[in-house]
N, C-alpha and C. Protein backbone atom coordinates (compact mmCIF):
# COMPACT_ATOMS: atom_id res chain seq x y z
N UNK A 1 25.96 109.64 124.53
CA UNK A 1 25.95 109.75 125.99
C UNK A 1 26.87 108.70 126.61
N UNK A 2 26.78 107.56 125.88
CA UNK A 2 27.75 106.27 126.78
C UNK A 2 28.93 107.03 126.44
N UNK A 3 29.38 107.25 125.44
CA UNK A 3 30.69 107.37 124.74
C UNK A 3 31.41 108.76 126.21
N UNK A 4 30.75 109.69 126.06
CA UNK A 4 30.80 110.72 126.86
C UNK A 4 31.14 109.74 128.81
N UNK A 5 30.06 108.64 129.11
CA UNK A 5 30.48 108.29 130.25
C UNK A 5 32.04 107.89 130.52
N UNK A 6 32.12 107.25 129.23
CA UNK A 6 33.44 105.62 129.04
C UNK A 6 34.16 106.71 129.35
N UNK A 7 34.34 107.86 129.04
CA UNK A 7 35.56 108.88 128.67
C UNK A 7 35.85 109.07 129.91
N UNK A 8 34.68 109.24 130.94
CA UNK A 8 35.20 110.07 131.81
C UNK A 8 35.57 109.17 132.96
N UNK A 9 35.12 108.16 132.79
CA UNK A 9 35.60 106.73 133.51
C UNK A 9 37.03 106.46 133.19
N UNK A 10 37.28 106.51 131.64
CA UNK A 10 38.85 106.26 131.49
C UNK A 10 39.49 107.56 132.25
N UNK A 11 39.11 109.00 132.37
CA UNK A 11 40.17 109.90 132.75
C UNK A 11 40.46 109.86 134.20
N UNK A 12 39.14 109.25 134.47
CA UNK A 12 39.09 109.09 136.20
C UNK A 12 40.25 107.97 136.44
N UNK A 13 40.19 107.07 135.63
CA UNK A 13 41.14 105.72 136.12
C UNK A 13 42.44 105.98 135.74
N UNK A 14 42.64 106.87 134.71
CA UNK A 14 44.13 107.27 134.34
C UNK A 14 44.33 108.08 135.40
N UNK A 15 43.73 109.37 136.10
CA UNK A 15 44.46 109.91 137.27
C UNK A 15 44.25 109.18 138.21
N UNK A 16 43.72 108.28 138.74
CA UNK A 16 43.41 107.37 139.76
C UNK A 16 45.07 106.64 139.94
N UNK A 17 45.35 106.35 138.88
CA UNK A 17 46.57 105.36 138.36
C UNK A 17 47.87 106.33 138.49
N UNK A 18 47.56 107.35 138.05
CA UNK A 18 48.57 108.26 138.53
C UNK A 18 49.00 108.45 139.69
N UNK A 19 47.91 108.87 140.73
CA UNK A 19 48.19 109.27 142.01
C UNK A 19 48.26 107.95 142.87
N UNK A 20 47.75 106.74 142.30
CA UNK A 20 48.52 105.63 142.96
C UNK A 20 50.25 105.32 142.94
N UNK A 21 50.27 105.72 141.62
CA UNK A 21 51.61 105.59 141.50
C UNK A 21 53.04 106.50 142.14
N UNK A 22 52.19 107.97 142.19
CA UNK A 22 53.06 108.40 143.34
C UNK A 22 53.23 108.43 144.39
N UNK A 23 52.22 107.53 144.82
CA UNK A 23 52.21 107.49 146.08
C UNK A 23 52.56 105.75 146.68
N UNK A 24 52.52 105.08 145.60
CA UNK A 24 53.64 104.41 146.05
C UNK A 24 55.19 104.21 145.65
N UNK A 25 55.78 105.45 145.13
CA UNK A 25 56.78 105.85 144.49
C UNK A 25 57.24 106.09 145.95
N UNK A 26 56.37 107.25 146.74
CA UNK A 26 56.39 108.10 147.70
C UNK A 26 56.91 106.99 149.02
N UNK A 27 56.28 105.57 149.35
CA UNK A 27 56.20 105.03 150.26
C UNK A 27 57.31 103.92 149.60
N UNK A 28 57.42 103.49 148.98
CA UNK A 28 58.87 103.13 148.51
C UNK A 28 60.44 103.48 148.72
N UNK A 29 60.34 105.13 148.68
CA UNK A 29 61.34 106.37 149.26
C UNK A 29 61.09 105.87 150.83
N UNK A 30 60.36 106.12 151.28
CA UNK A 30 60.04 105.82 152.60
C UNK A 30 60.64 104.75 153.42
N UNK A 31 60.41 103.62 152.63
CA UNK A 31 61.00 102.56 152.88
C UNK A 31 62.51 102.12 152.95
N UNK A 32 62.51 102.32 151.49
CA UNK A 32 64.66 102.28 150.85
C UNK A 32 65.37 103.51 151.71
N UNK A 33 64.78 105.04 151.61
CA UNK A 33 65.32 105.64 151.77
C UNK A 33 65.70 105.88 153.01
């Protein structure tokens, strides 16, 4: 059951990390561009 939580905690924080990152990819463009 933990093993099953950790997992879904890591997938949450890997797309978490994702969509931070495009979105300050996004506001970066914003900025320079």
């Amino acid at each position: 059951m933990k093993i099953g939580i950790s997992l879904a905690v890591i997938e949450f924080g890997l797309t978490h990390l994702l969509l931070l990152n495009k979105i300050g990819i996004y506001i970066s463009h914003l900025q320079f561009g």
